[in-house]
PDB file of N, CA and C in Angstrom:
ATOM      1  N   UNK A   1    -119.582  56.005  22.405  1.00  0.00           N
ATOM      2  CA  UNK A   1    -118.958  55.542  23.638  1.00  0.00           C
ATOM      3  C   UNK A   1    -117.787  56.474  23.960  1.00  0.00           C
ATOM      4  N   UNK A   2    -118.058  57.112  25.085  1.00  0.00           N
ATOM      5  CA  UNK A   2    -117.061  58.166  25.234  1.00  0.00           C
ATOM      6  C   UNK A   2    -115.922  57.558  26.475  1.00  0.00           C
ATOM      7  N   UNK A   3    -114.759  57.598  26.159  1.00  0.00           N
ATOM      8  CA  UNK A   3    -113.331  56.939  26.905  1.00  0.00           C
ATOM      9  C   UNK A   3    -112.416  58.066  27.069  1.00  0.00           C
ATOM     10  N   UNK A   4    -111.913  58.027  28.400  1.00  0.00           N
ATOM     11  CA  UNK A   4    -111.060  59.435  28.754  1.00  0.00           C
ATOM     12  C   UNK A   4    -109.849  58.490  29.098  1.00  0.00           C
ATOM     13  N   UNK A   5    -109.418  57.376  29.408  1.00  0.00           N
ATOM     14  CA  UNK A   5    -108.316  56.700  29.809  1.00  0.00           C
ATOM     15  C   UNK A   5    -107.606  55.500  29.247  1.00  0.00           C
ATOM     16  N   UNK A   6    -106.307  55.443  28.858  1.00  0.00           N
ATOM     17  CA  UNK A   6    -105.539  54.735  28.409  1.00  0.00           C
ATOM     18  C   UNK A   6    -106.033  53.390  28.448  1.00  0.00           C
ATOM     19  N   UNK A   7    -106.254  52.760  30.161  1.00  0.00           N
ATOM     20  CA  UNK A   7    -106.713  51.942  30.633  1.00  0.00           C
ATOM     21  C   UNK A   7    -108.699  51.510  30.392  1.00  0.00           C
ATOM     22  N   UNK A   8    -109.259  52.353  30.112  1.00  0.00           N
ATOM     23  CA  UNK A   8    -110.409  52.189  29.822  1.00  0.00           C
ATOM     24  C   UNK A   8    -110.596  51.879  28.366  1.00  0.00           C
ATOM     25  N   UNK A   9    -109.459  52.184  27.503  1.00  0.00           N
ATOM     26  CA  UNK A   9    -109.606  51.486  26.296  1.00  0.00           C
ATOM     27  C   UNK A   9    -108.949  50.445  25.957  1.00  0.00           C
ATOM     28  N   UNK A  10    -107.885  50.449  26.712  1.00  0.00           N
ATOM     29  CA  UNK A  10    -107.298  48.787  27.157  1.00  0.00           C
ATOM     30  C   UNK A  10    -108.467  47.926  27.343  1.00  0.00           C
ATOM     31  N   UNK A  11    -109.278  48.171  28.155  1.00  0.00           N
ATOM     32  CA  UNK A  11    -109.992  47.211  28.860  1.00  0.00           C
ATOM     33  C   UNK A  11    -111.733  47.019  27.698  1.00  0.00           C
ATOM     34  N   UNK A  12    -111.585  47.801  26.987  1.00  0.00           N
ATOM     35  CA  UNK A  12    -112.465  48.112  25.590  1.00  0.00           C
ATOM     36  C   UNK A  12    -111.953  46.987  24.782  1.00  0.00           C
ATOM     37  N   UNK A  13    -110.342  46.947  24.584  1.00  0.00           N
ATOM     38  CA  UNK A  13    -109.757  46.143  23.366  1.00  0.00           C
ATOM     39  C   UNK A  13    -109.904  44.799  23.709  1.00  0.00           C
ATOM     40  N   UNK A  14    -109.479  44.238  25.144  1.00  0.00           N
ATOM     41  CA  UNK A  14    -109.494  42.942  25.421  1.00  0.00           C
ATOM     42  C   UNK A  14    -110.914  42.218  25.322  1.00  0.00           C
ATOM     43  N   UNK A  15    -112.055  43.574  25.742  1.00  0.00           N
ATOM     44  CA  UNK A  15    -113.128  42.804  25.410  1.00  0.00           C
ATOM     45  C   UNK A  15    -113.720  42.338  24.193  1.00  0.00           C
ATOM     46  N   UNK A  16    -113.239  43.357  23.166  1.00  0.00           N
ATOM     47  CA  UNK A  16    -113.890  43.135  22.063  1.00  0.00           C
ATOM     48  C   UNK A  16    -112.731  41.953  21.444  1.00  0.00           C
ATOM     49  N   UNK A  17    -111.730  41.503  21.740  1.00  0.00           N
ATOM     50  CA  UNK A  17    -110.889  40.639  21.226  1.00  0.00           C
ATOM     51  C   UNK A  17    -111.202  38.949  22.114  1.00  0.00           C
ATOM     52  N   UNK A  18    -112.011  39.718  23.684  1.00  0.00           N
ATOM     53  CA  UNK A  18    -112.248  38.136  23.918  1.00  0.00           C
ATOM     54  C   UNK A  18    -113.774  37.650  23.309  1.00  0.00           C
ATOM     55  N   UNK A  19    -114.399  38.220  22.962  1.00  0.00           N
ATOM     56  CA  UNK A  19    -115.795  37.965  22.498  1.00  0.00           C
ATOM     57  C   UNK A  19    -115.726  37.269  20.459  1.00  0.00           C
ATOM     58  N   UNK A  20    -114.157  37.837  20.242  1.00  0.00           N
ATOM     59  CA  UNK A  20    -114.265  36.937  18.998  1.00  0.00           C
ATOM     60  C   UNK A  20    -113.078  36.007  18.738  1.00  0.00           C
ATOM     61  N   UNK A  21    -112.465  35.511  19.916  1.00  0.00           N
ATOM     62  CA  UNK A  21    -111.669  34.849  19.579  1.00  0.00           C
ATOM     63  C   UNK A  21    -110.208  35.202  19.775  1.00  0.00           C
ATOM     64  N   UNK A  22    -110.160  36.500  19.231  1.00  0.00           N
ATOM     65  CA  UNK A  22    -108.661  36.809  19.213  1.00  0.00           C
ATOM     66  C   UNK A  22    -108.232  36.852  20.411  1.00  0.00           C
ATOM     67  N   UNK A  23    -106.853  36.131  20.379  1.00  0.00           N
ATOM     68  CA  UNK A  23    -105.817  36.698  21.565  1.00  0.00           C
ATOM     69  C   UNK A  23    -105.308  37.833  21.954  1.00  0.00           C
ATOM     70  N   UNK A  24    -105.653  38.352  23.228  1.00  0.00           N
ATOM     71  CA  UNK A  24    -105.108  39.298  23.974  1.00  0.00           C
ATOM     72  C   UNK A  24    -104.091  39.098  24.973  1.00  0.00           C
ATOM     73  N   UNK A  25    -102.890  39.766  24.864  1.00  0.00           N
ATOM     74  CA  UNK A  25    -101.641  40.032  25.528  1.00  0.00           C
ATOM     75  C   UNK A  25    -100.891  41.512  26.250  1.00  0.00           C
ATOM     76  N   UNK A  26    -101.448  41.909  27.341  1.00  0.00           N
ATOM     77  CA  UNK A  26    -100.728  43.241  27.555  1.00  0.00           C
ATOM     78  C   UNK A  26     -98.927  42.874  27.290  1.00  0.00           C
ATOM     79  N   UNK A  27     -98.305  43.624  26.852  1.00  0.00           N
ATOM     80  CA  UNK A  27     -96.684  43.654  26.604  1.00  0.00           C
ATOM     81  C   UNK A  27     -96.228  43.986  27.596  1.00  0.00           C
ATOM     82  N   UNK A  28     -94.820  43.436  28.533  1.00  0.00           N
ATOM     83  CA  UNK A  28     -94.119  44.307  29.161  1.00  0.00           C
ATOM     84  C   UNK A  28     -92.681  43.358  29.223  1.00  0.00           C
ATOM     85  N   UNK A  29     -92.363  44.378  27.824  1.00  0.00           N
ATOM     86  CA  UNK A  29     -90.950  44.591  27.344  1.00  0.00           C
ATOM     87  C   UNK A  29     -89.798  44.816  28.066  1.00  0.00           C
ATOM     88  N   UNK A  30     -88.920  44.225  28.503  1.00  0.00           N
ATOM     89  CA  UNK A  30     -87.365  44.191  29.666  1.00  0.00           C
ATOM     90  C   UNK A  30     -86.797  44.493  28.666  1.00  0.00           C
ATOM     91  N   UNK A  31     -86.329  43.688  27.865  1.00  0.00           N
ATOM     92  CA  UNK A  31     -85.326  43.843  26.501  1.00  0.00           C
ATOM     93  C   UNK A  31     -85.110  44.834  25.631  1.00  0.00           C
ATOM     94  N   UNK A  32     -86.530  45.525  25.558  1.00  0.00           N
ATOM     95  CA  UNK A  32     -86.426  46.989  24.818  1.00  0.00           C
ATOM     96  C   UNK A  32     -87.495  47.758  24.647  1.00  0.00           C
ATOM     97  N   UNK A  33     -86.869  48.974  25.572  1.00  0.00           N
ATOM     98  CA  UNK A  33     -87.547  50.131  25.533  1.00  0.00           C
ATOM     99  C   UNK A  33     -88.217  50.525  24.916  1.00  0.00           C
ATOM    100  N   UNK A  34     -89.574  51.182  24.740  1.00  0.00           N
ATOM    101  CA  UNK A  34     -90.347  51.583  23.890  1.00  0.00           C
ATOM    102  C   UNK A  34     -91.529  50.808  22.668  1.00  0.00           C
ATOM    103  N   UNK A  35     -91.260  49.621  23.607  1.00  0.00           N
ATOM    104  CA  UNK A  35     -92.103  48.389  22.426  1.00  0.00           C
ATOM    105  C   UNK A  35     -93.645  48.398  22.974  1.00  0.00           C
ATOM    106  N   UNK A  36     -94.288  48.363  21.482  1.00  0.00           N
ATOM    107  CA  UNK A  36     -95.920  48.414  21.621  1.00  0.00           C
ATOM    108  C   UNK A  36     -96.297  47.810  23.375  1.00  0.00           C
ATOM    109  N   UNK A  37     -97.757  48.342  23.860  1.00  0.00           N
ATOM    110  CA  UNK A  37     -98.220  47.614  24.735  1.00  0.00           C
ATOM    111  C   UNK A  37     -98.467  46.511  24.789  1.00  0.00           C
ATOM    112  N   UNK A  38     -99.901  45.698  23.581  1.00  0.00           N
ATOM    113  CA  UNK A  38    -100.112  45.376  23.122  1.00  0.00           C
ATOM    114  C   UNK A  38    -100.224  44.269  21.735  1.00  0.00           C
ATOM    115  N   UNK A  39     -99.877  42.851  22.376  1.00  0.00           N
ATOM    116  CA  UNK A  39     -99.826  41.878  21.232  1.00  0.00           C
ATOM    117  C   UNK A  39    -101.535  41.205  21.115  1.00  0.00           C
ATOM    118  N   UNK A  40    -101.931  41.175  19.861  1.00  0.00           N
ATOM    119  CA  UNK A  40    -102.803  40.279  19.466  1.00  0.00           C
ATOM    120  C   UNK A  40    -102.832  39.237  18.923  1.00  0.00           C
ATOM    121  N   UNK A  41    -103.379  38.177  18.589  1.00  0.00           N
ATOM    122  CA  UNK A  41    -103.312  37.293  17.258  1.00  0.00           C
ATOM    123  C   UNK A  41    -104.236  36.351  17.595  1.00  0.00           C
ATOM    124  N   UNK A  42    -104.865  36.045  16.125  1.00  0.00           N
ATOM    125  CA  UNK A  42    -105.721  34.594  15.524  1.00  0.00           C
ATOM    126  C   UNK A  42    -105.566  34.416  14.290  1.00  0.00           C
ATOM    127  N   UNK A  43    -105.236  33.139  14.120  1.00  0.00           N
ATOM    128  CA  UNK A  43    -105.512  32.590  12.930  1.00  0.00           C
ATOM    129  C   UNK A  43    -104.223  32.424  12.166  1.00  0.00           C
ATOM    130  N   UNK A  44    -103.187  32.674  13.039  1.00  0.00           N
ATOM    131  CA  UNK A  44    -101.682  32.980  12.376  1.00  0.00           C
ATOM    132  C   UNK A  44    -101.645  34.548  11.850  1.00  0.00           C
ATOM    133  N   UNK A  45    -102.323  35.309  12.273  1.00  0.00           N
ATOM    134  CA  UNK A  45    -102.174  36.577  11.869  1.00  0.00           C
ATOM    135  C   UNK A  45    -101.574  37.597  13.989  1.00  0.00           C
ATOM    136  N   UNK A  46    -100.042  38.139  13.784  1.00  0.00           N
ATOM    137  CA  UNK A  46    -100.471  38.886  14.880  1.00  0.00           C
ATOM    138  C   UNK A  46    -100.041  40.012  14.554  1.00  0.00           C
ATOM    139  N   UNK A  47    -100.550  40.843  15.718  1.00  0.00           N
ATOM    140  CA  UNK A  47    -101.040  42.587  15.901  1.00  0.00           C
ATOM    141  C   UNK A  47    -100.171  42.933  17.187  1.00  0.00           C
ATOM    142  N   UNK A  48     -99.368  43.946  16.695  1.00  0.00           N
ATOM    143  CA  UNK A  48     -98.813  44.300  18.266  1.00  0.00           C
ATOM    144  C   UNK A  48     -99.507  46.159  17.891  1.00  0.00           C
ATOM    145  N   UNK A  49    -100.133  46.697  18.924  1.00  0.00           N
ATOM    146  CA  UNK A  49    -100.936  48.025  19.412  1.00  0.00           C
ATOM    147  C   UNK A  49    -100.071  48.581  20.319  1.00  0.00           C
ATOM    148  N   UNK A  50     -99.629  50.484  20.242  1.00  0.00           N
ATOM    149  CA  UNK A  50     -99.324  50.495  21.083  1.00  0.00           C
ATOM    150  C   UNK A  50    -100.597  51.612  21.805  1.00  0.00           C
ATOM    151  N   UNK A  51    -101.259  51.541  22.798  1.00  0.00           N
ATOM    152  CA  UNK A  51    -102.242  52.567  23.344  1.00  0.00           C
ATOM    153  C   UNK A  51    -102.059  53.879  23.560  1.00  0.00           C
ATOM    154  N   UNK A  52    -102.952  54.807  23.534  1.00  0.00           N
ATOM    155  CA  UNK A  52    -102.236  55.706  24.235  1.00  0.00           C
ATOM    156  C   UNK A  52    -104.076  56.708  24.808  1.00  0.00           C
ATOM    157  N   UNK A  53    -104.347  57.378  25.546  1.00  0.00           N
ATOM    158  CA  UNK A  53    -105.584  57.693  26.026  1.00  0.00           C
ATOM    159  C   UNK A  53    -105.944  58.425  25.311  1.00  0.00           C
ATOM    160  N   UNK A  54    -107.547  58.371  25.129  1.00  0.00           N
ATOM    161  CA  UNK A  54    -108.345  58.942  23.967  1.00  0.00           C
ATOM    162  C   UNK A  54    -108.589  60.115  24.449  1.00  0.00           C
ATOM    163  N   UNK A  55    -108.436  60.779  25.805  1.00  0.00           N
ATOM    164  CA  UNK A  55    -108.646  61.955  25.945  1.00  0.00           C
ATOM    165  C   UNK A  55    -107.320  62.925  25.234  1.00  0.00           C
ATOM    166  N   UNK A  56    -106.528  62.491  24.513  1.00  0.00           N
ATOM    167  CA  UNK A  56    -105.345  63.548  23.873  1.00  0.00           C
ATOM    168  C   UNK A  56    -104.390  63.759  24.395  1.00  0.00           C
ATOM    169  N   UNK A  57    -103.931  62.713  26.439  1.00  0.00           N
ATOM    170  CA  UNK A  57    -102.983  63.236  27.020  1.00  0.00           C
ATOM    171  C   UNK A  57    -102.183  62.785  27.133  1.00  0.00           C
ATOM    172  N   UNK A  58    -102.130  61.142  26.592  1.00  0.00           N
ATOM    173  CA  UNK A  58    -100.688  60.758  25.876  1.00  0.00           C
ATOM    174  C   UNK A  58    -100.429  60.900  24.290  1.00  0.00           C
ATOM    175  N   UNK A  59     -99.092  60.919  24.505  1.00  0.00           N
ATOM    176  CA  UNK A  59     -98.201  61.198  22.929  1.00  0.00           C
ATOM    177  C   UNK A  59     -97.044  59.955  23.022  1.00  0.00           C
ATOM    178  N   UNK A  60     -97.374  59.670  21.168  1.00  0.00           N
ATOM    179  CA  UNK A  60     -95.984  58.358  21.476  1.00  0.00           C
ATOM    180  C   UNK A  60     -94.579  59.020  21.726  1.00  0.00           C
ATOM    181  N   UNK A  61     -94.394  58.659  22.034  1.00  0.00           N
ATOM    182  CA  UNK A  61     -92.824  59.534  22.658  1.00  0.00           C
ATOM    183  C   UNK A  61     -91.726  59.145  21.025  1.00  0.00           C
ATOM    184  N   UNK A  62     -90.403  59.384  21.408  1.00  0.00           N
ATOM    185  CA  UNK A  62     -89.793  59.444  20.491  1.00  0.00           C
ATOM    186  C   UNK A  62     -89.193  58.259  20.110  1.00  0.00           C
ATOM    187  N   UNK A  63     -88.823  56.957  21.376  1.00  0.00           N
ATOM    188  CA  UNK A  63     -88.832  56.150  21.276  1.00  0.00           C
ATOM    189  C   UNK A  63     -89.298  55.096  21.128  1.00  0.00           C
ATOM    190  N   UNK A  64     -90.697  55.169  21.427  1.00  0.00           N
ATOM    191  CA  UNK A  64     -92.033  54.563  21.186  1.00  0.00           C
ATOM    192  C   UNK A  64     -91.570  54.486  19.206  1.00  0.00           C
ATOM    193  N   UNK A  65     -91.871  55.622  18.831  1.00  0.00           N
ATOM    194  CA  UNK A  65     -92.013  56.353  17.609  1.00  0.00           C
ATOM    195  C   UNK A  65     -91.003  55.378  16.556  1.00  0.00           C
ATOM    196  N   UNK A  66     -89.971  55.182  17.173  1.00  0.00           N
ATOM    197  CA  UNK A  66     -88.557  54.545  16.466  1.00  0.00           C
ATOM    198  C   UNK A  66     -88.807  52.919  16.647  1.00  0.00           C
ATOM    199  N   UNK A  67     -88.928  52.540  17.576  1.00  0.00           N
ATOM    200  CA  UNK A  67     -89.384  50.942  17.852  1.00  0.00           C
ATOM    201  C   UNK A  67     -90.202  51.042  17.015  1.00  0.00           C
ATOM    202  N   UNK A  68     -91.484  51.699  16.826  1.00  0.00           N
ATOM    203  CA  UNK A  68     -92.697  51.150  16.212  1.00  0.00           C
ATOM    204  C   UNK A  68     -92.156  51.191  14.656  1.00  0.00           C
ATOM    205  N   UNK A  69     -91.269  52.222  14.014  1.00  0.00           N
ATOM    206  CA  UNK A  69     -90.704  52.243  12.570  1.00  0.00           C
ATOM    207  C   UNK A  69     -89.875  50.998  12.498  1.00  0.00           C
ATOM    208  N   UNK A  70     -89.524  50.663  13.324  1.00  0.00           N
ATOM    209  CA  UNK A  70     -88.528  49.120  13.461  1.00  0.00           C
ATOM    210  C   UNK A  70     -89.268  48.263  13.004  1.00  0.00           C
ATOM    211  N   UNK A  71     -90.273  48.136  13.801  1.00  0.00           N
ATOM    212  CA  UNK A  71     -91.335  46.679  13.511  1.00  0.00           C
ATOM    213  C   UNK A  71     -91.907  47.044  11.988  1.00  0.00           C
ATOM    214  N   UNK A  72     -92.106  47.989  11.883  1.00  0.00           N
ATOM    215  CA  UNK A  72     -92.986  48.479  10.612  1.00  0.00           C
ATOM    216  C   UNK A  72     -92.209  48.092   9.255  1.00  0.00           C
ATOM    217  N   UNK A  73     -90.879  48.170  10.109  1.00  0.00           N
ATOM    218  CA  UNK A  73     -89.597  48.033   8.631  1.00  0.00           C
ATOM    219  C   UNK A  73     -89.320  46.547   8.539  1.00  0.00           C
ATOM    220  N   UNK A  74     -89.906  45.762   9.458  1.00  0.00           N
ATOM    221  CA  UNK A  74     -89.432  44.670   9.064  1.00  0.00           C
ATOM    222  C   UNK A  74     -91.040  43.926   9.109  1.00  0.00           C
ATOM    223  N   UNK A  75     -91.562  44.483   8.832  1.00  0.00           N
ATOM    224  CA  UNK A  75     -93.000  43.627   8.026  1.00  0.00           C
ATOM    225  C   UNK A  75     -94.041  43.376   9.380  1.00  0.00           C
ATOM    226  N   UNK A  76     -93.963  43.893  10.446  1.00  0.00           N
ATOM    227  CA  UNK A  76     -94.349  43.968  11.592  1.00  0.00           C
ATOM    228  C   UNK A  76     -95.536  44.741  11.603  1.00  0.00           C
ATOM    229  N   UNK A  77     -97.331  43.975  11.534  1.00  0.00           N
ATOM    230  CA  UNK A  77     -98.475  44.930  11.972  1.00  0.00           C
ATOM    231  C   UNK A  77     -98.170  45.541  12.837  1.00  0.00           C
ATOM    232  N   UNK A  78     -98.170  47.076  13.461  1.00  0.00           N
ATOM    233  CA  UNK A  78     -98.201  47.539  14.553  1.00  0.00           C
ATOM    234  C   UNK A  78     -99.335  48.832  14.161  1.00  0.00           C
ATOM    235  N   UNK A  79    -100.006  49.123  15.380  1.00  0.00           N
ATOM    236  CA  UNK A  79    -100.920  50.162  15.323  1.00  0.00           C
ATOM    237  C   UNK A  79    -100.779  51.420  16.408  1.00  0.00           C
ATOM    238  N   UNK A  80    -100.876  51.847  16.081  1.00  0.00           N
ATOM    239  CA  UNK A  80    -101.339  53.152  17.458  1.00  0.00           C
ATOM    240  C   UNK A  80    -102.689  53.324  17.887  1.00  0.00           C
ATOM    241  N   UNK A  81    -103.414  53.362  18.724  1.00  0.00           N
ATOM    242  CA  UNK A  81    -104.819  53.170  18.891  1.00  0.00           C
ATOM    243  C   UNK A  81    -105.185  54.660  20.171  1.00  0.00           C
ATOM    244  N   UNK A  82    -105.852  55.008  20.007  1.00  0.00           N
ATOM    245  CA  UNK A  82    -106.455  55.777  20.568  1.00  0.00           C
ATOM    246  C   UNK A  82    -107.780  56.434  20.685  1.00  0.00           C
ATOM    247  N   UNK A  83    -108.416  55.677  20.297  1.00  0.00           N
ATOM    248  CA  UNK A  83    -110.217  55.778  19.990  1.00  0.00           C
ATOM    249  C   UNK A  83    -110.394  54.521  20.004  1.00  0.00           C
ATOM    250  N   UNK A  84    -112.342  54.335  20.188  1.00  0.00           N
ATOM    251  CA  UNK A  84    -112.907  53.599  20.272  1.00  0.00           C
ATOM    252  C   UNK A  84    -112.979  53.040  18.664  1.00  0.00           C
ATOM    253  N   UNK A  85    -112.721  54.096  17.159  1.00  0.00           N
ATOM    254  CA  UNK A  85    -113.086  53.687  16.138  1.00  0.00           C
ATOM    255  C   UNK A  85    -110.981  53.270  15.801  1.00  0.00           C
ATOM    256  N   UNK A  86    -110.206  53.417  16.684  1.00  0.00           N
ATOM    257  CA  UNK A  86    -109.302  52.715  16.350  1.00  0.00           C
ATOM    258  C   UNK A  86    -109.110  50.922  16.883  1.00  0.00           C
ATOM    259  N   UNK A  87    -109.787  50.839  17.635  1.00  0.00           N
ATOM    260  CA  UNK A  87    -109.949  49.572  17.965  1.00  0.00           C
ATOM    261  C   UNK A  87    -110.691  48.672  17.133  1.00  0.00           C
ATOM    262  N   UNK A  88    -111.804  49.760  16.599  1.00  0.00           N
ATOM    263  CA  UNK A  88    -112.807  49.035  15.834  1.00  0.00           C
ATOM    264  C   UNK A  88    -111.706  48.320  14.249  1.00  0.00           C
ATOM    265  N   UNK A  89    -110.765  49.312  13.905  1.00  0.00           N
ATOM    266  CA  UNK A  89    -109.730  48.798  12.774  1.00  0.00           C
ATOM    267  C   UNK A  89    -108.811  47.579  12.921  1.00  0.00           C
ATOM    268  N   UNK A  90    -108.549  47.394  13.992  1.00  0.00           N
ATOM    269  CA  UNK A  90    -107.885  46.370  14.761  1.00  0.00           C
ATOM    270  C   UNK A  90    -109.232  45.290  14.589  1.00  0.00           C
ATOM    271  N   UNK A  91    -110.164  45.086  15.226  1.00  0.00           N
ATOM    272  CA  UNK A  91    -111.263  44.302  15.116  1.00  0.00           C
ATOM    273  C   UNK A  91    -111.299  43.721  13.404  1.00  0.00           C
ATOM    274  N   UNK A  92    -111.668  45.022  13.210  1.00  0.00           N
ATOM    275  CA  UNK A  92    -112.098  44.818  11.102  1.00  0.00           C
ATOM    276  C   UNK A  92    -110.709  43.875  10.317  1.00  0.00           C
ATOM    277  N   UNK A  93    -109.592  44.356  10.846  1.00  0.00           N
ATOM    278  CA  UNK A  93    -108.547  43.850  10.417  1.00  0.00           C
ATOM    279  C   UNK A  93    -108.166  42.065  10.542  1.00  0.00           C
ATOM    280  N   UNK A  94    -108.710  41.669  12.102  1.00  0.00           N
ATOM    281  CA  UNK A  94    -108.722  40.124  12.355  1.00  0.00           C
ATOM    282  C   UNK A  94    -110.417  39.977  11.677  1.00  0.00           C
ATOM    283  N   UNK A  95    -111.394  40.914  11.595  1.00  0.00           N
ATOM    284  CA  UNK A  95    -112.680  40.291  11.138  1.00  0.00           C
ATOM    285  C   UNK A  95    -112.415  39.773   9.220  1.00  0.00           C
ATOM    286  N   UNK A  96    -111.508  40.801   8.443  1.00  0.00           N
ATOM    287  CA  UNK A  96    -111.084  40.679   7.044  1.00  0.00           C
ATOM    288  C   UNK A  96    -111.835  41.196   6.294  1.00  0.00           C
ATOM    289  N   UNK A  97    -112.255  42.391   6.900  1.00  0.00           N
ATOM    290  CA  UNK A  97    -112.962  43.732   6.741  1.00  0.00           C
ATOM    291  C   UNK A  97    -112.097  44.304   5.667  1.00  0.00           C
TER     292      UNK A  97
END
């Protein structure tokens, strides 16, 4: 499955998250700059993703980069996703793959 846009794998993740259950949440952060797109969760387990397009033409920026070490430091799943087989890890991860 070939994906050239940020938004086309957005729209990849929500599906494969509404077909098993999991909750899908696009993010849009006021409070602070640079926070994942992306919240998930089922089962008491959540996932915050931040996207970026599988064609190679976004990069997490530097602040992206620092938020996401934030969450990471305080016990916070967060992912970077940019492929179709990074979504699939996100999937495997709520499946208990």
């Amino acid at each position: 499955m070939t994906m050239k846009t940020e938004k086309q794998l957005q729209d990849y993740l929500r599906k494969q998250c509404l077909v098993r259950g999991i909750s899908f949440d696009k993010v849009e952060s006021r409070s602070r700059r640079g926070f994942p797109d992306i919240f998930m969760a089922r089962d008491g387990q959540g996932v915050l993703a931040e996207l970026k397009s599988p064609a190679g033409t976004g990069k997490v920026s530097a602040l992206q980069q620092r938020c996401i070490d934030d969450l990471l430091a305080h016990g916070v799943v967060t992912y970077i996703i940019d492929s179709v087989d990074g979504v699939g890890e996100i999937i495997d991860l709520f499946e208990g793959v």
